[in-house]
N, C-alpha and C. Protein backbone atom coordinates (compact mmCIF):
# COMPACT_ATOMS: atom_id res chain seq x y z
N UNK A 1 -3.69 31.91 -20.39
CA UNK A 1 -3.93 30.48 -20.18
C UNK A 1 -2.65 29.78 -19.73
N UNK A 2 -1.74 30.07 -20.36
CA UNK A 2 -0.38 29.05 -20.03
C UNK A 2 0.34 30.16 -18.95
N UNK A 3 0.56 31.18 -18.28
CA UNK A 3 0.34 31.62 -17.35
C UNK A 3 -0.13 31.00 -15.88
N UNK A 4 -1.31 30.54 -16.29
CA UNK A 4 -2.86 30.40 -15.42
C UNK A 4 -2.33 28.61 -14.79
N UNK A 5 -1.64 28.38 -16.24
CA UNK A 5 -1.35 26.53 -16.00
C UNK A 5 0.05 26.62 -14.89
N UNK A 6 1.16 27.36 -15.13
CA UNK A 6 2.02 27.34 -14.68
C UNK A 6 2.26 27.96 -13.14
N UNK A 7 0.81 28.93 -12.66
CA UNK A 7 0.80 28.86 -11.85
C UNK A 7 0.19 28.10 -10.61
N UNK A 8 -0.40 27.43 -11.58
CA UNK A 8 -1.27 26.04 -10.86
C UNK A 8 -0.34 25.12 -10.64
N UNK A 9 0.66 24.72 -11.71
CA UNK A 9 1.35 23.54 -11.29
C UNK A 9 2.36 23.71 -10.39
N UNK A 10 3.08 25.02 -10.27
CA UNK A 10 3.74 25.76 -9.15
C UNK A 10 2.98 25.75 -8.05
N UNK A 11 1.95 25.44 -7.49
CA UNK A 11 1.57 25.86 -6.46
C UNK A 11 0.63 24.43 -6.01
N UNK A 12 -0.14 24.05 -6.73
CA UNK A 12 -1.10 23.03 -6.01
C UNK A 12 -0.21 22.04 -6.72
N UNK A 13 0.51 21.52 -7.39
CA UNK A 13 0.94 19.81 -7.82
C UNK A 13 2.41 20.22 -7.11
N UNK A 14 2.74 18.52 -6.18
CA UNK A 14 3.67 18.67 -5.77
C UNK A 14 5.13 18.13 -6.40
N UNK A 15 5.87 18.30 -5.92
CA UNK A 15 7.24 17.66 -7.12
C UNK A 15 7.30 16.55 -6.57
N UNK A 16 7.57 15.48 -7.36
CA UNK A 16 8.01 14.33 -6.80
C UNK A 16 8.86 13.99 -5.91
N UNK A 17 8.50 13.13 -5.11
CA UNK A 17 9.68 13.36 -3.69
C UNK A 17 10.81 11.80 -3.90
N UNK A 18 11.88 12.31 -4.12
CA UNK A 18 12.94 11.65 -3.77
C UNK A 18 13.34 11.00 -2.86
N UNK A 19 14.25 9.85 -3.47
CA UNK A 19 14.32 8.57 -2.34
C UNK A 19 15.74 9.48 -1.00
N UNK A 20 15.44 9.62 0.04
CA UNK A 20 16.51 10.33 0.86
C UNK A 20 17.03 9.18 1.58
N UNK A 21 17.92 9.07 1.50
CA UNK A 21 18.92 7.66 2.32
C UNK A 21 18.96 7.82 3.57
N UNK A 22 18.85 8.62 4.07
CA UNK A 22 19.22 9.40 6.00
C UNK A 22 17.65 9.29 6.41
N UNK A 23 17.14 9.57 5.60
CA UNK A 23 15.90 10.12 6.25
C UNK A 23 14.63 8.63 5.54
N UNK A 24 14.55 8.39 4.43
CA UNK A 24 13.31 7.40 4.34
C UNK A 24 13.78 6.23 4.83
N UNK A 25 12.53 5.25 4.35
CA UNK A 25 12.81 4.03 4.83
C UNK A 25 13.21 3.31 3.06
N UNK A 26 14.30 2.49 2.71
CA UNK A 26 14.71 1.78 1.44
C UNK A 26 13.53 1.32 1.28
N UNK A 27 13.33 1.59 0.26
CA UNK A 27 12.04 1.08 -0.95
C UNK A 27 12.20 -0.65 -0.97
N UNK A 28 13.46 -1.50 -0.89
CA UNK A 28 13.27 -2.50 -0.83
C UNK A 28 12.60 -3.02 1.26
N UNK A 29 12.79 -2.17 1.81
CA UNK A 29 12.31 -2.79 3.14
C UNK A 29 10.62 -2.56 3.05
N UNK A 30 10.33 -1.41 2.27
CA UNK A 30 8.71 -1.20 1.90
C UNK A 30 8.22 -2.27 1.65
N UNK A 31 8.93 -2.90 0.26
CA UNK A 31 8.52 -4.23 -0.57
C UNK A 31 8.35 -5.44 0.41
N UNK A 32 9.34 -5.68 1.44
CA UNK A 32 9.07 -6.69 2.09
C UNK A 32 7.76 -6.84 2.92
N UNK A 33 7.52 -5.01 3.69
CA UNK A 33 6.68 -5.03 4.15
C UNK A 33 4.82 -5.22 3.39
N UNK A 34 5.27 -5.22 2.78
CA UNK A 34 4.02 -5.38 1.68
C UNK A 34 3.98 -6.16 1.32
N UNK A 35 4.76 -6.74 1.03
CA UNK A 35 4.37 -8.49 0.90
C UNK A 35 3.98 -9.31 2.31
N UNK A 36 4.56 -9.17 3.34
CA UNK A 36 4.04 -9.91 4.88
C UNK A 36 2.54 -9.23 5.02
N UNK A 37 2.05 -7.75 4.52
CA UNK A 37 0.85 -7.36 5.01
C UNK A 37 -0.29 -8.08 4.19
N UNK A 38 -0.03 -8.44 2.74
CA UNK A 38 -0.05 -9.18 1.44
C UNK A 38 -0.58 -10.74 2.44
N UNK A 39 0.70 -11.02 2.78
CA UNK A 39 0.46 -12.47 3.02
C UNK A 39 -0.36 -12.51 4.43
N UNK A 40 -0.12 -11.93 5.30
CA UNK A 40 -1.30 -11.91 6.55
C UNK A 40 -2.80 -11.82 6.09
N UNK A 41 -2.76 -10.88 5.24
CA UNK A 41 -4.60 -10.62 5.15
C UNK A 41 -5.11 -12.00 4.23
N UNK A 42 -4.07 -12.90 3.38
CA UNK A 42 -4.40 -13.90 2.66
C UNK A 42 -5.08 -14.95 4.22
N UNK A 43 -3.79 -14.93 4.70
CA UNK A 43 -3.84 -15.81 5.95
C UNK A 43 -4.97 -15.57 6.70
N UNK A 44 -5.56 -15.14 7.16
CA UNK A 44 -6.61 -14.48 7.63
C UNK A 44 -8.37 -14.88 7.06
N UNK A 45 -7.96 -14.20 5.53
CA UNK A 45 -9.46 -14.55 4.77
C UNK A 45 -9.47 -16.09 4.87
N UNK A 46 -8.32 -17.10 4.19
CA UNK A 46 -7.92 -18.35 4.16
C UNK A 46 -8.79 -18.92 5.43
N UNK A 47 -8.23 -18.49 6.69
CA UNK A 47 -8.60 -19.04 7.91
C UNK A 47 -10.21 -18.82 8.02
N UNK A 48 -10.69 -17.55 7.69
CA UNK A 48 -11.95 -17.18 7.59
C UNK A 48 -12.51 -18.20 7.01
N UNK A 49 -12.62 -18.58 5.82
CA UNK A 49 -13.38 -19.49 5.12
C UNK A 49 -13.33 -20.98 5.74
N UNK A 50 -12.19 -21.47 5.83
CA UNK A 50 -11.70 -22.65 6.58
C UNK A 50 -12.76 -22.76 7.65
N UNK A 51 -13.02 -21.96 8.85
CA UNK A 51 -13.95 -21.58 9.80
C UNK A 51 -15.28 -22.19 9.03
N UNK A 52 -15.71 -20.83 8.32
CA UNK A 52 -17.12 -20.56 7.88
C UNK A 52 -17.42 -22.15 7.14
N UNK A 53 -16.34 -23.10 6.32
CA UNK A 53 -16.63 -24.32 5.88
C UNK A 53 -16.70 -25.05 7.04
N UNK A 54 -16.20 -25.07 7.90
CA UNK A 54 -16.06 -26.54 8.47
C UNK A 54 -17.15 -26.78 9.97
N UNK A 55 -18.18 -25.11 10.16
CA UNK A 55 -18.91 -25.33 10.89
C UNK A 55 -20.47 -25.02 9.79
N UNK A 56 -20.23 -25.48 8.58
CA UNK A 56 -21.02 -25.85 7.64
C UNK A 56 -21.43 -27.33 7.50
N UNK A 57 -20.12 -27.86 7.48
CA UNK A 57 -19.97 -29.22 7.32
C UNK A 57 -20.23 -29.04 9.11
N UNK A 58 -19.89 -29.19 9.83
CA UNK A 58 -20.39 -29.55 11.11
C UNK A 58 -21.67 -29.91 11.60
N UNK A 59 -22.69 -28.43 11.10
CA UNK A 59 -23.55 -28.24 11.68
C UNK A 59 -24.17 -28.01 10.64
């Protein structure tokens, strides 16, 4: 059994991948980007409804 586990976690679970300075992108430029994608789709639904109300009230 503990055999059976250790070769499972050796093989199908991967190791956690480390932040690489050369090679990723800084975890704080992620954050920013996730917050502007955050705030666009707000912007968006916002505008959506705005729409969907005001050719309510229109019409």
């Amino acid at each position: 059994m503990v055999e059976a586990q250790k070769r499972l976690s050796h093989t199908t679970l991967k190791r956690r991948q480390r932040f690489h300075p050369k090679r990723d992108v800084r975890p704080a430029v992620l954050a920013k980007a996730n917050r502007l994608v955050i705030w666009v789709a707000a912007f968006i639904g916002l505008s959506f409804l705005a729409i969907v109300i005001l050719q309510a009230v229109l019409g």
